[in-house]
C-alpha atoms as a PDB file:
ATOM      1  CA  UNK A   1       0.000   0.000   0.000  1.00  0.00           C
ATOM      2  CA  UNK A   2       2.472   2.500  -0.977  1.00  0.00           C
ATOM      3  CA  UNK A   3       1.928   5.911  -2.010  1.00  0.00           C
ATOM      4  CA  UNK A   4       3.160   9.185  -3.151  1.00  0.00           C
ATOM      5  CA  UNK A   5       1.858  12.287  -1.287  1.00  0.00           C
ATOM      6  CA  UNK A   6       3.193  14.802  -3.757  1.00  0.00           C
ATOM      7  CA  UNK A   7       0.460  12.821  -6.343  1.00  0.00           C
ATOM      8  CA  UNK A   8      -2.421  13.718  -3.153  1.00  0.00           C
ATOM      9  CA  UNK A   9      -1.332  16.922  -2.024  1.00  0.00           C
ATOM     10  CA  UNK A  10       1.290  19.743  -3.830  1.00  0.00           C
ATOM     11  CA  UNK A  11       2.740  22.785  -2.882  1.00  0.00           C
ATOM     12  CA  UNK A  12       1.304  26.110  -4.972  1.00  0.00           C
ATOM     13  CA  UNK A  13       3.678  28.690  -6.412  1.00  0.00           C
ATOM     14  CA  UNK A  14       2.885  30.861  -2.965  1.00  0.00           C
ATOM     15  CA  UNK A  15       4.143  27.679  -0.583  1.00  0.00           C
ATOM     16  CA  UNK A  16       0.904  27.006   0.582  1.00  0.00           C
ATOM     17  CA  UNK A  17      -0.526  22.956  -0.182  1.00  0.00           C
ATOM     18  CA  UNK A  18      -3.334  22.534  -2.461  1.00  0.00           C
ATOM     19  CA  UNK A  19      -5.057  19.336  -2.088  1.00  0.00           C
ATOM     20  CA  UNK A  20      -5.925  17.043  -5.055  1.00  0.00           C
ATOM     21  CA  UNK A  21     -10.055  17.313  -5.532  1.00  0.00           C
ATOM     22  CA  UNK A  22     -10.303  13.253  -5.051  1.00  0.00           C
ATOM     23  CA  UNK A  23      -9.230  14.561  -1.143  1.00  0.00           C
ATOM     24  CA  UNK A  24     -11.147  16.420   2.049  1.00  0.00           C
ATOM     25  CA  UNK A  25      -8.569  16.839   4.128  1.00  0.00           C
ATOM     26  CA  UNK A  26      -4.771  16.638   5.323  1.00  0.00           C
ATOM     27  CA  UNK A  27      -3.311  16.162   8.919  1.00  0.00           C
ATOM     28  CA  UNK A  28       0.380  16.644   9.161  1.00  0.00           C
ATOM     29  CA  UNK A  29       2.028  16.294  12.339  1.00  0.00           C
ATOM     30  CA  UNK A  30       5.877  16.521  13.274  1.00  0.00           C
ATOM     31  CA  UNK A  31       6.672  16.516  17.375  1.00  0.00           C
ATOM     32  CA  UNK A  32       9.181  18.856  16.266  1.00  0.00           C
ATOM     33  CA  UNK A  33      12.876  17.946  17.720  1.00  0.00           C
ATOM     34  CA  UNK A  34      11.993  15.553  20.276  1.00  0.00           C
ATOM     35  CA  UNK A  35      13.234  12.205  21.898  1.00  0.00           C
ATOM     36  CA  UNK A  36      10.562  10.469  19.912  1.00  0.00           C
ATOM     37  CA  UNK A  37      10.984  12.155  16.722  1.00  0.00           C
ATOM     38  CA  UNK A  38       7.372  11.434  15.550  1.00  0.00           C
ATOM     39  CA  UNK A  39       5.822  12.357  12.455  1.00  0.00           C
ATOM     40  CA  UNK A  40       2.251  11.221  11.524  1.00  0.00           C
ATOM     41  CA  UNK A  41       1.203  12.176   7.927  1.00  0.00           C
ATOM     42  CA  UNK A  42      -3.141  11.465   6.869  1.00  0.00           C
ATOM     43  CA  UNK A  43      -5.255  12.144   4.010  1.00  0.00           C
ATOM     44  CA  UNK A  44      -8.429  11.491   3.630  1.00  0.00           C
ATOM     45  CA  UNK A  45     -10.208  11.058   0.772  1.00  0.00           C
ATOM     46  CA  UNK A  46     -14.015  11.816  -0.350  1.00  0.00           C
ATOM     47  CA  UNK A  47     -14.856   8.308   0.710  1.00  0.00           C
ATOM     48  CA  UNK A  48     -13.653   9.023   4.697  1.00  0.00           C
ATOM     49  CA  UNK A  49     -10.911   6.437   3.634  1.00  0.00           C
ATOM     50  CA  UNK A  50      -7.463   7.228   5.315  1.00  0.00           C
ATOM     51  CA  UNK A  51      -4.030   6.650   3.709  1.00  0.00           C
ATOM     52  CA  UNK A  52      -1.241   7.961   5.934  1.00  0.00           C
ATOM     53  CA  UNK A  53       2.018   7.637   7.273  1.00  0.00           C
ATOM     54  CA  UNK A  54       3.520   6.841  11.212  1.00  0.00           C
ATOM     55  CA  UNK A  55       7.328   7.144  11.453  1.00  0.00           C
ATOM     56  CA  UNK A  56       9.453   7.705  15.364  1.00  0.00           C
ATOM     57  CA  UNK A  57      12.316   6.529  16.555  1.00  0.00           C
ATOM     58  CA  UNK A  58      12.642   4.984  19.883  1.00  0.00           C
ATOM     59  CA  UNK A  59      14.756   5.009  23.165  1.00  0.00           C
ATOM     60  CA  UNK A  60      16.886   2.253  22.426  1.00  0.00           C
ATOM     61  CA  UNK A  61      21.038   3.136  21.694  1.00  0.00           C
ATOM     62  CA  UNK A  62      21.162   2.174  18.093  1.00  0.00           C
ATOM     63  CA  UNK A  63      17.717   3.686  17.179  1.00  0.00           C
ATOM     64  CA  UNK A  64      16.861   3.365  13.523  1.00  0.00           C
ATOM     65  CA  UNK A  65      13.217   4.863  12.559  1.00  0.00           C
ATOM     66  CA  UNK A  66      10.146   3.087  13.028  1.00  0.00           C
ATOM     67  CA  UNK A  67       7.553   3.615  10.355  1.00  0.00           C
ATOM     68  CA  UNK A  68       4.147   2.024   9.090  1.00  0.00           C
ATOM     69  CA  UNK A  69       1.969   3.072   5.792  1.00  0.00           C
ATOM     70  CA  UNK A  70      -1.521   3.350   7.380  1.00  0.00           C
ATOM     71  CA  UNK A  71      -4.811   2.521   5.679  1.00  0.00           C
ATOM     72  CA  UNK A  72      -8.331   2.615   7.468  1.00  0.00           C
ATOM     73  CA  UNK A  73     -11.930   3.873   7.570  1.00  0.00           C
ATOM     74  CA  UNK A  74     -12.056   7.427   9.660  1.00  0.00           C
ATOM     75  CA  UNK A  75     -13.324   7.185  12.923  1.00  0.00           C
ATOM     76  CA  UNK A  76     -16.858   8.137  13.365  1.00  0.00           C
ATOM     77  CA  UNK A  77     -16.271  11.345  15.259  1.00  0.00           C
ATOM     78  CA  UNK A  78     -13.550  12.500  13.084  1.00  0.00           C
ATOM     79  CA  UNK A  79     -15.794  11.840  10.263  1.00  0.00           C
ATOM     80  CA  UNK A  80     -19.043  14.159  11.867  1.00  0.00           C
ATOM     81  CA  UNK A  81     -16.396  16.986  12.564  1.00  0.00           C
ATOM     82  CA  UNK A  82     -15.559  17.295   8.958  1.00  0.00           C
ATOM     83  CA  UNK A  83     -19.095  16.999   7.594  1.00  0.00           C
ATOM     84  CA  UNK A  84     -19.792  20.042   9.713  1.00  0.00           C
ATOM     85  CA  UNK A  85     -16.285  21.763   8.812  1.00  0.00           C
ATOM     86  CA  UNK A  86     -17.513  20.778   5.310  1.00  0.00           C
ATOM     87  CA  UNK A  87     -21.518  22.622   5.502  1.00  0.00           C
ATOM     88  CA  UNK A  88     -20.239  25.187   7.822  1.00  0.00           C
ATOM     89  CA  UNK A  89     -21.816  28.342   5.710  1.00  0.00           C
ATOM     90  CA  UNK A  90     -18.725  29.752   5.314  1.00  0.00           C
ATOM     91  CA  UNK A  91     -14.907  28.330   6.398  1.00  0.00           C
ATOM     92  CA  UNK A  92     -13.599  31.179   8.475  1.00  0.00           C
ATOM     93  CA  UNK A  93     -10.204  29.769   9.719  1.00  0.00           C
ATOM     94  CA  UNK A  94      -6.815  31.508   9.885  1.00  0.00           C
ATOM     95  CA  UNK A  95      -3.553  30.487   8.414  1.00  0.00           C
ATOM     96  CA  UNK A  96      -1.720  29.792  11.781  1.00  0.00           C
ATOM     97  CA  UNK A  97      -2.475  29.954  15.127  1.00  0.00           C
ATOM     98  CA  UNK A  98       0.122  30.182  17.825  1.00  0.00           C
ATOM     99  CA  UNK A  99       0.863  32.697  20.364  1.00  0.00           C
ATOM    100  CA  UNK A 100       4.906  32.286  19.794  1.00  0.00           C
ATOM    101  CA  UNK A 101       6.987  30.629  17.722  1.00  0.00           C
ATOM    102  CA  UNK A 102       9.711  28.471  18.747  1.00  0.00           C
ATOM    103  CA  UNK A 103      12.128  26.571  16.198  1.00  0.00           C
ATOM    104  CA  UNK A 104      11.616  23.226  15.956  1.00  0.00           C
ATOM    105  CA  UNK A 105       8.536  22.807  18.162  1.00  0.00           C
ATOM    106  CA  UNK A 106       5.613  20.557  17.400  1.00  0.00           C
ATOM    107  CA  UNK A 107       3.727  21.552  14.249  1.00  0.00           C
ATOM    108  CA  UNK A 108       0.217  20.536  12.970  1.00  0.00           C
ATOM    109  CA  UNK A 109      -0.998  21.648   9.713  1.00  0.00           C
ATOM    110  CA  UNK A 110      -4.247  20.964   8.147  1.00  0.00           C
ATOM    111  CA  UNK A 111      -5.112  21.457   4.454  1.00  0.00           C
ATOM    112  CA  UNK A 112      -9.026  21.041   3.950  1.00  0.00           C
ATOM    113  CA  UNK A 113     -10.311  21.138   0.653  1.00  0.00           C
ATOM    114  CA  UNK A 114     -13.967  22.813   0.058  1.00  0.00           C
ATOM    115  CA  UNK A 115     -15.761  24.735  -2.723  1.00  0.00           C
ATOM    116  CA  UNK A 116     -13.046  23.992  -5.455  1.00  0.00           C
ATOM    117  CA  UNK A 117     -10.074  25.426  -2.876  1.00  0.00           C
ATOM    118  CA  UNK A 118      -7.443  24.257  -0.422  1.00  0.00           C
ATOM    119  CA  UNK A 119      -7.340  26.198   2.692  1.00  0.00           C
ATOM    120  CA  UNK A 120      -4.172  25.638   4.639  1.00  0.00           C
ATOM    121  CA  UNK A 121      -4.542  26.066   8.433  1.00  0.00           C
ATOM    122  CA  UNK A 122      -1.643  25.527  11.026  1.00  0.00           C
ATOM    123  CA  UNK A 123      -1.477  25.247  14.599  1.00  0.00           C
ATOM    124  CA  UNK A 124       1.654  25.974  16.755  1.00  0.00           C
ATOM    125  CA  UNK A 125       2.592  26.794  20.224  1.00  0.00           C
ATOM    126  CA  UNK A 126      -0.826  27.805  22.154  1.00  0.00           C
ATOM    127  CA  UNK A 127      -0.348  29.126  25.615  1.00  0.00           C
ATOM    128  CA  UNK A 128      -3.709  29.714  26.125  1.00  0.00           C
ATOM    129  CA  UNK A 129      -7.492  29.170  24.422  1.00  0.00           C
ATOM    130  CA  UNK A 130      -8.307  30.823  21.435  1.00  0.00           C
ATOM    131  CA  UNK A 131     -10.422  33.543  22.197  1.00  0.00           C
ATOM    132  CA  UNK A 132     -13.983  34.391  20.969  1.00  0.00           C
ATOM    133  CA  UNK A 133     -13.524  30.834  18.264  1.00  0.00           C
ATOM    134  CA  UNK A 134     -16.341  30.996  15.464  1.00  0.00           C
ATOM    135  CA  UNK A 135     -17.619  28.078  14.334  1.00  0.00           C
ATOM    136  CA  UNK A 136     -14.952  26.813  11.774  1.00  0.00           C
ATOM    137  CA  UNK A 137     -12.333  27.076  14.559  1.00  0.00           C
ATOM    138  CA  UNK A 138     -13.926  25.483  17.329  1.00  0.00           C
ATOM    139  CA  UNK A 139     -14.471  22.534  14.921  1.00  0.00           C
ATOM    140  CA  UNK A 140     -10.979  23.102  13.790  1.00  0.00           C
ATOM    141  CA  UNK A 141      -9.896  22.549  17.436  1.00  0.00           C
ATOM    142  CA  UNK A 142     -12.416  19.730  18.437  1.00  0.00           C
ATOM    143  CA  UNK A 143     -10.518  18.032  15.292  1.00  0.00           C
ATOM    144  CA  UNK A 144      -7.068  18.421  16.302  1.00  0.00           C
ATOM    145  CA  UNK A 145      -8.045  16.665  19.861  1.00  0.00           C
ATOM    146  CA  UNK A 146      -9.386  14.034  17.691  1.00  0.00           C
ATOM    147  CA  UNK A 147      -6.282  13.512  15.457  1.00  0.00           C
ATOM    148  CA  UNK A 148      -4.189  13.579  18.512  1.00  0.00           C
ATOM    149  CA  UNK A 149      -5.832  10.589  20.060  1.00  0.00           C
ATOM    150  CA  UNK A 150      -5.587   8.836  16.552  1.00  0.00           C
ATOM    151  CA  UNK A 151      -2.072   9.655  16.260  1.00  0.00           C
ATOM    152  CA  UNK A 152      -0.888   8.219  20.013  1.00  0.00           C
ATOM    153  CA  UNK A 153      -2.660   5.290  19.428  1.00  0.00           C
ATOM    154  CA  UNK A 154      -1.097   4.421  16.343  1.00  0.00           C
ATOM    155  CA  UNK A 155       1.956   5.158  18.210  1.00  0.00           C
ATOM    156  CA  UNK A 156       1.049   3.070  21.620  1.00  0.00           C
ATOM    157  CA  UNK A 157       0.339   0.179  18.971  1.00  0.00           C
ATOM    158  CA  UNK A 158       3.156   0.010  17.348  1.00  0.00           C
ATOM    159  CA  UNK A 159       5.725   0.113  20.298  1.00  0.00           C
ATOM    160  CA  UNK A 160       3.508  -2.400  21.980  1.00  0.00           C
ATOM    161  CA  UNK A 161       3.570  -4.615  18.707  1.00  0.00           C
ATOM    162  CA  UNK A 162       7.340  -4.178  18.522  1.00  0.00           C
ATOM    163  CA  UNK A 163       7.438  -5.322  22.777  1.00  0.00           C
ATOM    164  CA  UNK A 164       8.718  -1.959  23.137  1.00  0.00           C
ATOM    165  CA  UNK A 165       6.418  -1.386  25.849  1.00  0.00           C
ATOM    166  CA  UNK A 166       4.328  -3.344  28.339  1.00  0.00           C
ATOM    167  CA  UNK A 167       1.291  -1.472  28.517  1.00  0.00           C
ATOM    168  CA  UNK A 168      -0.263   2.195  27.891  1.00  0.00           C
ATOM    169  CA  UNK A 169       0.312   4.523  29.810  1.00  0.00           C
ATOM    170  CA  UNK A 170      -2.394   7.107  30.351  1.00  0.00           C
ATOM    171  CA  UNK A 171      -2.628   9.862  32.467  1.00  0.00           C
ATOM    172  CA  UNK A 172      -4.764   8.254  35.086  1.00  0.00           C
ATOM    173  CA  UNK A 173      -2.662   5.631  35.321  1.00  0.00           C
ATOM    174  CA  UNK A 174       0.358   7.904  36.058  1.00  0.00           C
ATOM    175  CA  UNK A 175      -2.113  10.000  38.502  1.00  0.00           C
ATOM    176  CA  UNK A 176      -2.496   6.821  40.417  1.00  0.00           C
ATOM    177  CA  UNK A 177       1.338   5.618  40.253  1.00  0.00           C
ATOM    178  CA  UNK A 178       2.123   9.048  41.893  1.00  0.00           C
ATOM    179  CA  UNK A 179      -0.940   8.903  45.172  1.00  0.00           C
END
């Protein structure tokens, strides 16, 4: 199941991506420069079928990168939150958010294609919540939660596929490790 994400999604002569009309949506993630080194790349088409990419490296001494080509149906809550991105009236979403930038920090970019256009949205470094959010960016927001949880469980899979770890960690069980 290989294949080429410069055929799905391109950059335009302004460096922005435009997404290929057989496409909805992009999530790209990088952790930035971090132990873990994670990247987790999806598109999804007009179908809500996924094609992606997961690639880290782990803790071990002579780490060489861990990566899987991903194929699956969208979760059902990922799926409603684009259907409304999709009818919202009108897509009123800026081209970054962040409150500072910091080199090599975590990055998220989505590229969500609607009416015959590509808007590219990005979200950085946020301190604190977005104030005043219209519609399109609370759903924006609500969708990046929703990605996140996709992407660490792709990533808790793998490592405990690989017997990398034991279990999952979550942050109740590390509340409870601590009391």
């Amino acid at each position: 199941m290989s294949f080429n994400r410069l055929e799905i999604q391109k950059p335009d002569e302004s460096g922005y991506y435009v997404l290929d009309e057989e496409y909805l949506l992009s999530c790209i993630y990088s952790d930035g420069w971090t132990e873990r080194l994670l990247r987790f790349e999806i598109f999804v088409d007009i179908y809500y079928e996924c094609r992606g990419e997961i690639g880290f490296y782990t803790r071990e001494k002579d780490s060489k990168e861990i990566e899987s080509l991903l194929g699956f149906e969208l979760p059902t809550e990922i799926k409603k939150l684009i259907d409304l991105l999709m009818n919202q009236k009108e897509l009123q979403l800026k081209k970054y958010y962040s409150d500072f930038f910091m080199e090599d920090s975590s990055m998220l970019h989505f590229v969500i294609n609607r009416d015959g256009i590509s808007h590219n949205s990005g979200i950085g470094i946020m301190l604190k919540k977005l104030e005043n959010p219209n519609e399109s960016e609370k759903l924006l927001f609500l969708l990046k939660e929703e990605f996140e949880k996709l992407r660490e469980g792709f990533y808790n899979k793998m490592l405990l596929e690989r017997g990398l770890i034991k279990e999952v960690v979550t942050s109740k069980k590390k509340r409870n490790r601590r009391l």
